[in-house]
Protein backbone atom coordinates (compact mmCIF):
# COMPACT_ATOMS: atom_id res chain seq x y z
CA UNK A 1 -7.64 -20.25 -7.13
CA UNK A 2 -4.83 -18.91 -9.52
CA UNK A 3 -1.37 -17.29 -7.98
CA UNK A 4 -2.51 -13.71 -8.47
CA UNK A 5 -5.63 -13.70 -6.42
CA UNK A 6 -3.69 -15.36 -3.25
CA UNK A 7 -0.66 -12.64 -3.93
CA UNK A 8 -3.40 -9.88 -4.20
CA UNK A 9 -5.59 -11.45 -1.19
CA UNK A 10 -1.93 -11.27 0.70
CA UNK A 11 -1.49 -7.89 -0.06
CA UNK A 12 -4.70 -6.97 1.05
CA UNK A 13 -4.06 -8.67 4.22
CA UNK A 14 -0.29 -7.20 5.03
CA UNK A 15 -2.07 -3.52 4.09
CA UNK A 16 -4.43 -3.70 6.77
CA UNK A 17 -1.92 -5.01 9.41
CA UNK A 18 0.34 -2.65 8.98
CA UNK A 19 -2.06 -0.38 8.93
CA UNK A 20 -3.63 -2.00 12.25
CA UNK A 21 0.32 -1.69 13.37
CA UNK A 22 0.60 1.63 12.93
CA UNK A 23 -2.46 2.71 14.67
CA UNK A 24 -1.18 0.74 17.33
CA UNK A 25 2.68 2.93 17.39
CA UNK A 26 0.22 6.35 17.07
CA UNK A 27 2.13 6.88 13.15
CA UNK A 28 -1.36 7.04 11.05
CA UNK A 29 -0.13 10.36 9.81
CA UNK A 30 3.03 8.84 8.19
CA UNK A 31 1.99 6.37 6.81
CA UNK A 32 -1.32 8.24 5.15
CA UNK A 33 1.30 10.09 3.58
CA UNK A 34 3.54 7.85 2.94
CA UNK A 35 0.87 5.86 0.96
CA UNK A 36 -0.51 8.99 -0.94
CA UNK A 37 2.68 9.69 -1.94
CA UNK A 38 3.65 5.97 -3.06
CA UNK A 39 0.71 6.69 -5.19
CA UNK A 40 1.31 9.87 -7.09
CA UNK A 41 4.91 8.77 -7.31
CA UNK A 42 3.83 5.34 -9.56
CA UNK A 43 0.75 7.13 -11.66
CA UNK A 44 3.99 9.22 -12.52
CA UNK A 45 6.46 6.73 -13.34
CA UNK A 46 3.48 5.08 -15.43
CA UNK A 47 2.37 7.97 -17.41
CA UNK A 48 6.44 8.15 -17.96
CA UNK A 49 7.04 4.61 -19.24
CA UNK A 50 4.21 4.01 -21.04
């Protein structure tokens, strides 16, 4: 198993905890947005760099 599957499987893993985390604290909302927004923000900075 090669370093970039066990950083991606770690990833994975530290997404749906804090995910599990935040259900837990009642902030869903923020962080939905906070992740869409994370999103737009680097399909952005790609399209700019590339």
């Amino acid at each position: 198993m090669n370093i970039s599957k066990i950083r991606s499987a770690l990833y994975k893993i530290s997404r749906i905890l804090g995910d599990v985390n935040a259900a837990k604290k009642g902030t869903v909302g923020k962080r939905i947005g906070r992740r869409a927004a994370g999103k737009v923000t680097g399909r952005f900075l790609g399209k700019l760099f590339k």
